[in-house]
PDB file of N, CA and C in Angstrom:
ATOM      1  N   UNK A   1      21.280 -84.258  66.236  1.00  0.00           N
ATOM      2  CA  UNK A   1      20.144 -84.016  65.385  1.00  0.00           C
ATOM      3  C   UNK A   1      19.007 -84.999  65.658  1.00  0.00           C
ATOM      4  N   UNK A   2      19.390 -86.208  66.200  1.00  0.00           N
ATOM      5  CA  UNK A   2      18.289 -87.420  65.849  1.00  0.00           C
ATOM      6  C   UNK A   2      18.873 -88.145  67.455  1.00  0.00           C
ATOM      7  N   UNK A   3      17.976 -88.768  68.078  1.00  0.00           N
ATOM      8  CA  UNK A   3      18.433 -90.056  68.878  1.00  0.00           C
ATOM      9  C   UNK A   3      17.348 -91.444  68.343  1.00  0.00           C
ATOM     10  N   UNK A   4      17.662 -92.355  68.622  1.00  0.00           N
ATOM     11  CA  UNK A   4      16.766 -93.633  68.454  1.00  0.00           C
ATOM     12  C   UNK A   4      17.107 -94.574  69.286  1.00  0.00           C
ATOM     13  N   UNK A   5      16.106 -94.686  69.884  1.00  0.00           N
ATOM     14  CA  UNK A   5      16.206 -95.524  71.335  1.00  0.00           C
ATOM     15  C   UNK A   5      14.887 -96.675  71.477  1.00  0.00           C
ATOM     16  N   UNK A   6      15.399 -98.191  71.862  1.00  0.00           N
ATOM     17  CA  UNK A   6      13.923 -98.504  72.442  1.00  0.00           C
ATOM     18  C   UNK A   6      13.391 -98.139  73.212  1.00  0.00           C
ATOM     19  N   UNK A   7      12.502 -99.038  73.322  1.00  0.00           N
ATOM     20  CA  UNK A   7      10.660 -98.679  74.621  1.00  0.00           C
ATOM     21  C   UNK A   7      11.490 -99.649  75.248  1.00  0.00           C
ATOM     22  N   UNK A   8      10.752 -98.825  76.800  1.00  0.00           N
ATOM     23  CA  UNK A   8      11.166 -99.886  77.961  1.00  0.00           C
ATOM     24  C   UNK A   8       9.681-101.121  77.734  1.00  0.00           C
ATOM     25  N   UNK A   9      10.868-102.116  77.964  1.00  0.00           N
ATOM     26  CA  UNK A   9       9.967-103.082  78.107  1.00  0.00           C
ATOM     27  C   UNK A   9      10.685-104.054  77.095  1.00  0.00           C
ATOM     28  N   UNK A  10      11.732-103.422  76.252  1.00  0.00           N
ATOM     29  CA  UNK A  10      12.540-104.170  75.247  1.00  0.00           C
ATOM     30  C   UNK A  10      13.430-104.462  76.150  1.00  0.00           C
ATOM     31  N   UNK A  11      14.618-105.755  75.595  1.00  0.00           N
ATOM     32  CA  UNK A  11      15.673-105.765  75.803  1.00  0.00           C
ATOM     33  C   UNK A  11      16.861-105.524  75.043  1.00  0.00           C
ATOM     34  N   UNK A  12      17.956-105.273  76.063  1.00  0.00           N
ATOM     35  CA  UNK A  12      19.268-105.278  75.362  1.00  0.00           C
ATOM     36  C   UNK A  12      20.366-106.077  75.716  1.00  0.00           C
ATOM     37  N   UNK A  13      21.236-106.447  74.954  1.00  0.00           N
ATOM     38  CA  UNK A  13      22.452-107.528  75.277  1.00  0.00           C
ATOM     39  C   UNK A  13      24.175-106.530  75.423  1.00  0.00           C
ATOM     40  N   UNK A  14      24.636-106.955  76.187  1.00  0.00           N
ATOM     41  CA  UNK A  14      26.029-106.525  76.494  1.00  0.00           C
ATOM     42  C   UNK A  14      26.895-107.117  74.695  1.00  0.00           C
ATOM     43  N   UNK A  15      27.121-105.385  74.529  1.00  0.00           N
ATOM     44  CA  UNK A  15      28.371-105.616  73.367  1.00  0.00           C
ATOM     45  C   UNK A  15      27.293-105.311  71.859  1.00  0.00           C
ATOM     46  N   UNK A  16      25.838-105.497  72.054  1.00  0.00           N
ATOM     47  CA  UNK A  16      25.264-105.400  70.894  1.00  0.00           C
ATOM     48  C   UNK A  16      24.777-104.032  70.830  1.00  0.00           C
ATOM     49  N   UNK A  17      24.324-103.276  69.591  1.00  0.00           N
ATOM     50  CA  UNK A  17      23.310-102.168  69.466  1.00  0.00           C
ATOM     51  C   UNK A  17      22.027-101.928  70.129  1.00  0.00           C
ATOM     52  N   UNK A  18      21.910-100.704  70.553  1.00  0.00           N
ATOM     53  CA  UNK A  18      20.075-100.770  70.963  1.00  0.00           C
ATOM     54  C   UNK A  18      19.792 -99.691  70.658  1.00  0.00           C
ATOM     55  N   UNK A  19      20.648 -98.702  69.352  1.00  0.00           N
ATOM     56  CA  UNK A  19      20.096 -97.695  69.546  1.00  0.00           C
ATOM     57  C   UNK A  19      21.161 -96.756  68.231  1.00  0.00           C
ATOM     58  N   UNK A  20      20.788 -95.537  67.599  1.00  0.00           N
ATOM     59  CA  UNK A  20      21.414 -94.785  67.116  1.00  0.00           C
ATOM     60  C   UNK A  20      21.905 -92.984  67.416  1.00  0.00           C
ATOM     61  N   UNK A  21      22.769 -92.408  67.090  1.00  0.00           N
ATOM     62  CA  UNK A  21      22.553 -91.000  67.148  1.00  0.00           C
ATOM     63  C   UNK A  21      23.235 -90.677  66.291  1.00  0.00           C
ATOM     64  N   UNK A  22      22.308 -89.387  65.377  1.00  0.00           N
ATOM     65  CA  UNK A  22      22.617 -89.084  64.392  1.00  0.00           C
ATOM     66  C   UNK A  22      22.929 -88.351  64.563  1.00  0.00           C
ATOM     67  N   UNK A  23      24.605 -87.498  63.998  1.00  0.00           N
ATOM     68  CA  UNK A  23      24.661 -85.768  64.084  1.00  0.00           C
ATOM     69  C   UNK A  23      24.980 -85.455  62.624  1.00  0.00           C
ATOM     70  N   UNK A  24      24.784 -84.044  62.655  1.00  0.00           N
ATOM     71  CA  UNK A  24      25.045 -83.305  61.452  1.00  0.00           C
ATOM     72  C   UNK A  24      25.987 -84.325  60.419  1.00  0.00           C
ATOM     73  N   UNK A  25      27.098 -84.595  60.797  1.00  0.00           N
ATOM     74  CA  UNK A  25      28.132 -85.562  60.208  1.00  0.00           C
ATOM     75  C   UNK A  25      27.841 -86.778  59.866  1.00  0.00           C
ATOM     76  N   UNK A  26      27.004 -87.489  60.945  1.00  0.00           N
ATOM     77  CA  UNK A  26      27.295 -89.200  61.073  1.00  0.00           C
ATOM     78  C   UNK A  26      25.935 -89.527  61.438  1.00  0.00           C
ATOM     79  N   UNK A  27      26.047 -90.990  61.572  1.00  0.00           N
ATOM     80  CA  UNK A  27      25.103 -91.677  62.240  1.00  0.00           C
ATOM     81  C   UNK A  27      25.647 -92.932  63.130  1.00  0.00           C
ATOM     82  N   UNK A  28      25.628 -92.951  64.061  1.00  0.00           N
ATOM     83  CA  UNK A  28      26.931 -93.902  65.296  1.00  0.00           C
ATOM     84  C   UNK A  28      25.902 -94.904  65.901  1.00  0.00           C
ATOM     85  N   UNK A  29      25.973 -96.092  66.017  1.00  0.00           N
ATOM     86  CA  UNK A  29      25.557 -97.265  66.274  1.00  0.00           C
ATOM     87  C   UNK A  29      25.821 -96.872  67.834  1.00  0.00           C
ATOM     88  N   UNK A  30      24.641 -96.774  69.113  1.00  0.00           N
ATOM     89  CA  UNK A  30      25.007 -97.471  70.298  1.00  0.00           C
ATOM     90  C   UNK A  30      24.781 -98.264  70.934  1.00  0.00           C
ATOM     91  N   UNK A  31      26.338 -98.713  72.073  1.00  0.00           N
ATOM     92  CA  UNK A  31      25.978-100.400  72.416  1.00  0.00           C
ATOM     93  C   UNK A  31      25.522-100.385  73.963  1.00  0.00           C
ATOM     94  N   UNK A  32      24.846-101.187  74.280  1.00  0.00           N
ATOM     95  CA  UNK A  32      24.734-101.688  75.733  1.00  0.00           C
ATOM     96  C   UNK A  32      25.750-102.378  76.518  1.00  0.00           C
ATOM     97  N   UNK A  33      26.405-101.784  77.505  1.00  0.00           N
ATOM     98  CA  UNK A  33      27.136-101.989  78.320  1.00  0.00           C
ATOM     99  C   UNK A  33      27.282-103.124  78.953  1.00  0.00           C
ATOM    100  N   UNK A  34      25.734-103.292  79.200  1.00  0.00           N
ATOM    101  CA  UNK A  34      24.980-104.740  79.888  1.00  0.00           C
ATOM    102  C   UNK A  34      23.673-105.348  79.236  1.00  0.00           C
ATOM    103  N   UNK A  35      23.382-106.516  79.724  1.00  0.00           N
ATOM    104  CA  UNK A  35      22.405-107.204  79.210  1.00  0.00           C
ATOM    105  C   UNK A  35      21.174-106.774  79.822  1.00  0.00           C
ATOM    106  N   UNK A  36      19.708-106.754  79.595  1.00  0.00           N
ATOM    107  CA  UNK A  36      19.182-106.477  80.691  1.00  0.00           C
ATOM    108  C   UNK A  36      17.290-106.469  80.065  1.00  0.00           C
ATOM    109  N   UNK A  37      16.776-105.744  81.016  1.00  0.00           N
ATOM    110  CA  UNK A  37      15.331-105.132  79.917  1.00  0.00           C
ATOM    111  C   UNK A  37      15.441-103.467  79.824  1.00  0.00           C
ATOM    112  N   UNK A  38      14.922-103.363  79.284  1.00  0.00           N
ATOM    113  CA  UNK A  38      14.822-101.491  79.484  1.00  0.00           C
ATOM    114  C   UNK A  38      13.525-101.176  80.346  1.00  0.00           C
ATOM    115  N   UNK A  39      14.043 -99.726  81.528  1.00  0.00           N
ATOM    116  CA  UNK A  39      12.738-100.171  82.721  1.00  0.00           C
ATOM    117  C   UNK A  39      12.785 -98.503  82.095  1.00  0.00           C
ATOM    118  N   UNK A  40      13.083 -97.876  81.412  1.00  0.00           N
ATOM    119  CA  UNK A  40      12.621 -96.086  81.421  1.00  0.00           C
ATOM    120  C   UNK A  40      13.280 -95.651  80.262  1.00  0.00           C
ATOM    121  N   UNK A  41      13.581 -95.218  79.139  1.00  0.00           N
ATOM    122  CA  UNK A  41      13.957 -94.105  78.501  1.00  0.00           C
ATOM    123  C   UNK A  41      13.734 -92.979  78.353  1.00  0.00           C
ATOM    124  N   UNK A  42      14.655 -91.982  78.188  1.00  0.00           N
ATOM    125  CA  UNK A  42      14.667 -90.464  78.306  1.00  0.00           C
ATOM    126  C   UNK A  42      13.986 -90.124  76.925  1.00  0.00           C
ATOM    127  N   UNK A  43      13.067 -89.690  76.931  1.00  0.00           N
ATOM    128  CA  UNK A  43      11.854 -88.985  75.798  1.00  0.00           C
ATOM    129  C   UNK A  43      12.285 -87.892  75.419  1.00  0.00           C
ATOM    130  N   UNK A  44      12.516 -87.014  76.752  1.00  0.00           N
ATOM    131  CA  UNK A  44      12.931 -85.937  75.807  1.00  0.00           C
ATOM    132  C   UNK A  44      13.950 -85.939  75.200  1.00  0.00           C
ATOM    133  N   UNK A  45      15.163 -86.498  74.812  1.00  0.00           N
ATOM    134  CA  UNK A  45      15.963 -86.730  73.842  1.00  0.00           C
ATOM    135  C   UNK A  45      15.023 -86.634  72.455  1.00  0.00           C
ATOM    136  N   UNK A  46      13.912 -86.904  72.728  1.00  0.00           N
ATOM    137  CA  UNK A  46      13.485 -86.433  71.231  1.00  0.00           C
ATOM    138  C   UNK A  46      12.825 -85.349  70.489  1.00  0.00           C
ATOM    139  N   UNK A  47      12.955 -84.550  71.481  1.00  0.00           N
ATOM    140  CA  UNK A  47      12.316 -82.970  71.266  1.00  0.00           C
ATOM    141  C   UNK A  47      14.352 -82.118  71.335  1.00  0.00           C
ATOM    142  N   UNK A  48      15.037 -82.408  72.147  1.00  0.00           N
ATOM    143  CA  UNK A  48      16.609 -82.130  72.481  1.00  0.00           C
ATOM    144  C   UNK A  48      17.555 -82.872  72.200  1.00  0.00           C
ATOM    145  N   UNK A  49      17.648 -83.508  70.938  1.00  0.00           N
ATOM    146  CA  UNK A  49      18.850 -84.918  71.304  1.00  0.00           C
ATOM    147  C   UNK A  49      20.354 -84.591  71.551  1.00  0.00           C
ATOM    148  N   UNK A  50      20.349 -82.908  71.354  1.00  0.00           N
ATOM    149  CA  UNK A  50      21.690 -82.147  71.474  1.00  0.00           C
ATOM    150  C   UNK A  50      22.129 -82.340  73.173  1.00  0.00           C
ATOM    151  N   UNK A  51      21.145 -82.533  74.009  1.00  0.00           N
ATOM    152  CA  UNK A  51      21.617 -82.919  75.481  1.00  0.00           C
ATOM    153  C   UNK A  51      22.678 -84.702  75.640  1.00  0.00           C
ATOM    154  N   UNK A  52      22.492 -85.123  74.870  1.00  0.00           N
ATOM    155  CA  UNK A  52      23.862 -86.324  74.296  1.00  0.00           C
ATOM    156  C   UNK A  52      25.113 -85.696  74.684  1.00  0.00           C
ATOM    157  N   UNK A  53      25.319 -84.535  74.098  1.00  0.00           N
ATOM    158  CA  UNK A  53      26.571 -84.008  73.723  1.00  0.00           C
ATOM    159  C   UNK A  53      26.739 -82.785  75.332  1.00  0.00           C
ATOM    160  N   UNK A  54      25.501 -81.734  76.121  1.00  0.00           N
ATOM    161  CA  UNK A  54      25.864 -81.008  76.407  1.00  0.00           C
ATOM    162  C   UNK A  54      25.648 -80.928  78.033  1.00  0.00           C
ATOM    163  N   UNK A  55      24.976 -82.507  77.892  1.00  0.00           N
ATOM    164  CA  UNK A  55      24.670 -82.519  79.408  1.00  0.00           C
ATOM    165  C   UNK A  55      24.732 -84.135  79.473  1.00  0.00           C
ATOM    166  N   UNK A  56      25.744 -85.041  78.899  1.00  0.00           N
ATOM    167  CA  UNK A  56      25.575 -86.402  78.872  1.00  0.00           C
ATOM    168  C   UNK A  56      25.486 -87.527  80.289  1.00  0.00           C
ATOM    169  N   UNK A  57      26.214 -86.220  81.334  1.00  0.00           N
ATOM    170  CA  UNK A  57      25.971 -87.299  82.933  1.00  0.00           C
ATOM    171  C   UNK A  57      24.922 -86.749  83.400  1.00  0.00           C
ATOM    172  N   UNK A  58      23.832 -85.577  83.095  1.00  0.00           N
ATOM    173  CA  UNK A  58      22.517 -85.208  83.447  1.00  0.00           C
ATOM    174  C   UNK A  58      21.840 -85.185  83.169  1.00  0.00           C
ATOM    175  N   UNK A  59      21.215 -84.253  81.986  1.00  0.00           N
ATOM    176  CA  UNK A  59      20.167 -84.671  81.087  1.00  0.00           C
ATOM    177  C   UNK A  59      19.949 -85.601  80.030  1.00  0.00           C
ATOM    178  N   UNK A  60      21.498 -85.985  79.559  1.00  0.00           N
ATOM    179  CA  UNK A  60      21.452 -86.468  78.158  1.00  0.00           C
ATOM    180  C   UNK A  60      21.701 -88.339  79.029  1.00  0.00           C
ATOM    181  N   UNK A  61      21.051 -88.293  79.687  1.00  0.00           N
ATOM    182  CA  UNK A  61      21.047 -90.274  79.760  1.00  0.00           C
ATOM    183  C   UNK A  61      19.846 -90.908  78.793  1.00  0.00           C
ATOM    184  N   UNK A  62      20.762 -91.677  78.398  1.00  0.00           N
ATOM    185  CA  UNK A  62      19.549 -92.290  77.141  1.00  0.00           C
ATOM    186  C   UNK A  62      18.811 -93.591  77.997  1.00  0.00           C
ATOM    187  N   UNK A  63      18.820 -94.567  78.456  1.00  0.00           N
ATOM    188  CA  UNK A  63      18.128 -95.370  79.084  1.00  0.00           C
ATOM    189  C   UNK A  63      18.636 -96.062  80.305  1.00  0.00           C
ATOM    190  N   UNK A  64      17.796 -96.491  81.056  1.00  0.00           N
ATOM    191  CA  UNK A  64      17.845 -97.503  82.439  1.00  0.00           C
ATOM    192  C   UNK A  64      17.371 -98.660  82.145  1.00  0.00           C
ATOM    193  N   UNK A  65      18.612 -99.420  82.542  1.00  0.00           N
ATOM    194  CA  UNK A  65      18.505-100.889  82.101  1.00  0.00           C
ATOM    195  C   UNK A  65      18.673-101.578  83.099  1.00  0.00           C
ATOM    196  N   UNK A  66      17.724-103.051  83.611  1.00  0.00           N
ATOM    197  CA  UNK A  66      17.402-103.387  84.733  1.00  0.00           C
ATOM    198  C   UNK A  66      18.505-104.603  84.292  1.00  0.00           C
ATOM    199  N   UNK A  67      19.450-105.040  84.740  1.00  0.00           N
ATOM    200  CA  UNK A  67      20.788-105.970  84.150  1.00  0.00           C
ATOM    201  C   UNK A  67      20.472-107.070  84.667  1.00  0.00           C
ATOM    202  N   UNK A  68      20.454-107.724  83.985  1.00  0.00           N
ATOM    203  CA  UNK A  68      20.043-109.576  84.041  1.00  0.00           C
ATOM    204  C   UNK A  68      20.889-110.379  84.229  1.00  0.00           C
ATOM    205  N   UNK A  69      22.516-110.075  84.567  1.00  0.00           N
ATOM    206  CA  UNK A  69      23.902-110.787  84.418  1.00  0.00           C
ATOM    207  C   UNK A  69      24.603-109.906  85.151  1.00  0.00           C
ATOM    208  N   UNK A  70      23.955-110.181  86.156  1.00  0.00           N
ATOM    209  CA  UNK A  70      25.372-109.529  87.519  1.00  0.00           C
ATOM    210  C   UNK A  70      26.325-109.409  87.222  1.00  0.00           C
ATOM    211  N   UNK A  71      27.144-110.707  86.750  1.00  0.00           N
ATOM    212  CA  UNK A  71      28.631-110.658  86.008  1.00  0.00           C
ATOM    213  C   UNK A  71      29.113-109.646  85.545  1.00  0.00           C
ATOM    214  N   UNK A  72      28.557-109.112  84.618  1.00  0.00           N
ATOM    215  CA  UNK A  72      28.531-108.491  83.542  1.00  0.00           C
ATOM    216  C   UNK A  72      29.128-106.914  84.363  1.00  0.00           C
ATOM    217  N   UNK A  73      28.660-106.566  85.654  1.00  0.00           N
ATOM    218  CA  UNK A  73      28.613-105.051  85.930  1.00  0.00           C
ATOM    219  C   UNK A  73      29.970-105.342  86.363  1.00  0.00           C
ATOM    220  N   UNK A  74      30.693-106.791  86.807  1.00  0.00           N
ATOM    221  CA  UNK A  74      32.031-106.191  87.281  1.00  0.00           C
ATOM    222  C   UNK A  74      33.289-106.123  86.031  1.00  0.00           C
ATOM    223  N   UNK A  75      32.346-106.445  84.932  1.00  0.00           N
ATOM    224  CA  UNK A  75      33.713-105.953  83.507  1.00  0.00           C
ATOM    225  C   UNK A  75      33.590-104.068  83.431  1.00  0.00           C
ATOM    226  N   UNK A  76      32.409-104.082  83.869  1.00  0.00           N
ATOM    227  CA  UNK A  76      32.338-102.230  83.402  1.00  0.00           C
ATOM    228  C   UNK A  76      33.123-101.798  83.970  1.00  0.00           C
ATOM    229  N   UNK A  77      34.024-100.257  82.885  1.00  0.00           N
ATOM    230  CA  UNK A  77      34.993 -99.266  83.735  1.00  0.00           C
ATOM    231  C   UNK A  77      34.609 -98.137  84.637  1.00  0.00           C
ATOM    232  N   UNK A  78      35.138 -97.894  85.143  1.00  0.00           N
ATOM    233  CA  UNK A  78      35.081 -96.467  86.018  1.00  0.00           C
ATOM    234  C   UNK A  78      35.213 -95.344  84.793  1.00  0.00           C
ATOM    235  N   UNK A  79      35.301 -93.892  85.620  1.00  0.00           N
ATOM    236  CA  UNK A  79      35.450 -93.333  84.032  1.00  0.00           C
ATOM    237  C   UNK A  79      36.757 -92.988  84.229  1.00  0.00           C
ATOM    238  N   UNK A  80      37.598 -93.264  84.978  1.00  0.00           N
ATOM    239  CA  UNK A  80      38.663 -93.285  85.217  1.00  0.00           C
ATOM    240  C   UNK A  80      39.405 -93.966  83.762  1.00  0.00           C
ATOM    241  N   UNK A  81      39.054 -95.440  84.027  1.00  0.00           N
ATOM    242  CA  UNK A  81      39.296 -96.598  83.503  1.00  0.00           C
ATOM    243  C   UNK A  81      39.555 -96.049  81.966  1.00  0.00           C
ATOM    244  N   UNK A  82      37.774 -95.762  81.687  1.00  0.00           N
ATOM    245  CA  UNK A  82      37.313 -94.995  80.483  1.00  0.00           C
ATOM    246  C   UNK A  82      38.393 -94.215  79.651  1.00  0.00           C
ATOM    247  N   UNK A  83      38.425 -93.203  80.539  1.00  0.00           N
ATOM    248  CA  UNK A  83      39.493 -92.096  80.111  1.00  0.00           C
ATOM    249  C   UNK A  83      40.565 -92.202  79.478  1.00  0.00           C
ATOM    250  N   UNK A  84      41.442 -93.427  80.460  1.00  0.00           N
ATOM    251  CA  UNK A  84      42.475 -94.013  79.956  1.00  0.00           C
ATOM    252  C   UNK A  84      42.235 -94.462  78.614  1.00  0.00           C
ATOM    253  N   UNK A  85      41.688 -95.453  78.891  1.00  0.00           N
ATOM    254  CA  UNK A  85      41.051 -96.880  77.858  1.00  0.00           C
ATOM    255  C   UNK A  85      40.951 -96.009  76.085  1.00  0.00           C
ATOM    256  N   UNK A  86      39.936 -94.294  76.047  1.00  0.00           N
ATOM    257  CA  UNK A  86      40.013 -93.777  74.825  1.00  0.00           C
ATOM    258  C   UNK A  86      41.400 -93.137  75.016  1.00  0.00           C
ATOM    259  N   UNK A  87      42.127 -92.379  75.565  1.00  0.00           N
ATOM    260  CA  UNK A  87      43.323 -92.268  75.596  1.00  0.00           C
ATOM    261  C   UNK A  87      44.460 -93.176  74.020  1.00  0.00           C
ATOM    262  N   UNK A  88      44.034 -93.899  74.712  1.00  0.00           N
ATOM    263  CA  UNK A  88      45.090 -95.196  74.283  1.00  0.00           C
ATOM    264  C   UNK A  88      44.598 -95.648  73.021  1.00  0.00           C
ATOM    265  N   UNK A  89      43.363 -95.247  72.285  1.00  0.00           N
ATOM    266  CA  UNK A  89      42.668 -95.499  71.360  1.00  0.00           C
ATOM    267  C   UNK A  89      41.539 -96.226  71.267  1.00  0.00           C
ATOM    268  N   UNK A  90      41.025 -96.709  72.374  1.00  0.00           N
ATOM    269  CA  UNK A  90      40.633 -97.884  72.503  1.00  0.00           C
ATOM    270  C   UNK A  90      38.559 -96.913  71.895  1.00  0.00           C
ATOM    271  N   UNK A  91      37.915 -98.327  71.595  1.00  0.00           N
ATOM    272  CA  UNK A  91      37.173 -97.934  71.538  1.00  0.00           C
ATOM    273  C   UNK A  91      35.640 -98.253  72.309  1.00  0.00           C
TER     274      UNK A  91
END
């Protein structure tokens, strides 16, 4: 129903919020993966925010984040990893 995203040009921190999506049901806090600035967000998420849900590895990318902590990209999972990881409950 809703996305909320910053402007590039903000930053975001690994593990914190930068953002919301609201559906019919809920409203879900999302986190940044990595630390970084924001160099682009997807706009039209705000005319479509249903592309979240129906096209999330194509249309529905919510932002590009230029990562400030190299480190940081070798904790990220594969979606392999991923898969497992909610599997198992994880969140």
């Amino acid at each position: 129903m809703y996305v909320e995203l910053p402007e590039a040009g903000d930053s975001v921190s690994a593990g914190k919020t930068f953002g919301v999506v609201e559906s019919v049901k809920a409203a879900s806090d999302v986190y940044s993966p990595v630390s970084g600035e924001v160099v682009e967000v997807n706009s039209s998420l705000s005319d479509d925010p249903g592309q979240v849900n129906s096209d999330a590895f194509g249309k529905g990318w919510m932002l590009k984040v230029k990562a400030s902590d190299s480190a940081e990209l070798g904790k990220l999972m594969d979606a392999a990893t991923y898969a497992k990881h909610c599997e198992d409950g994880g969140h």
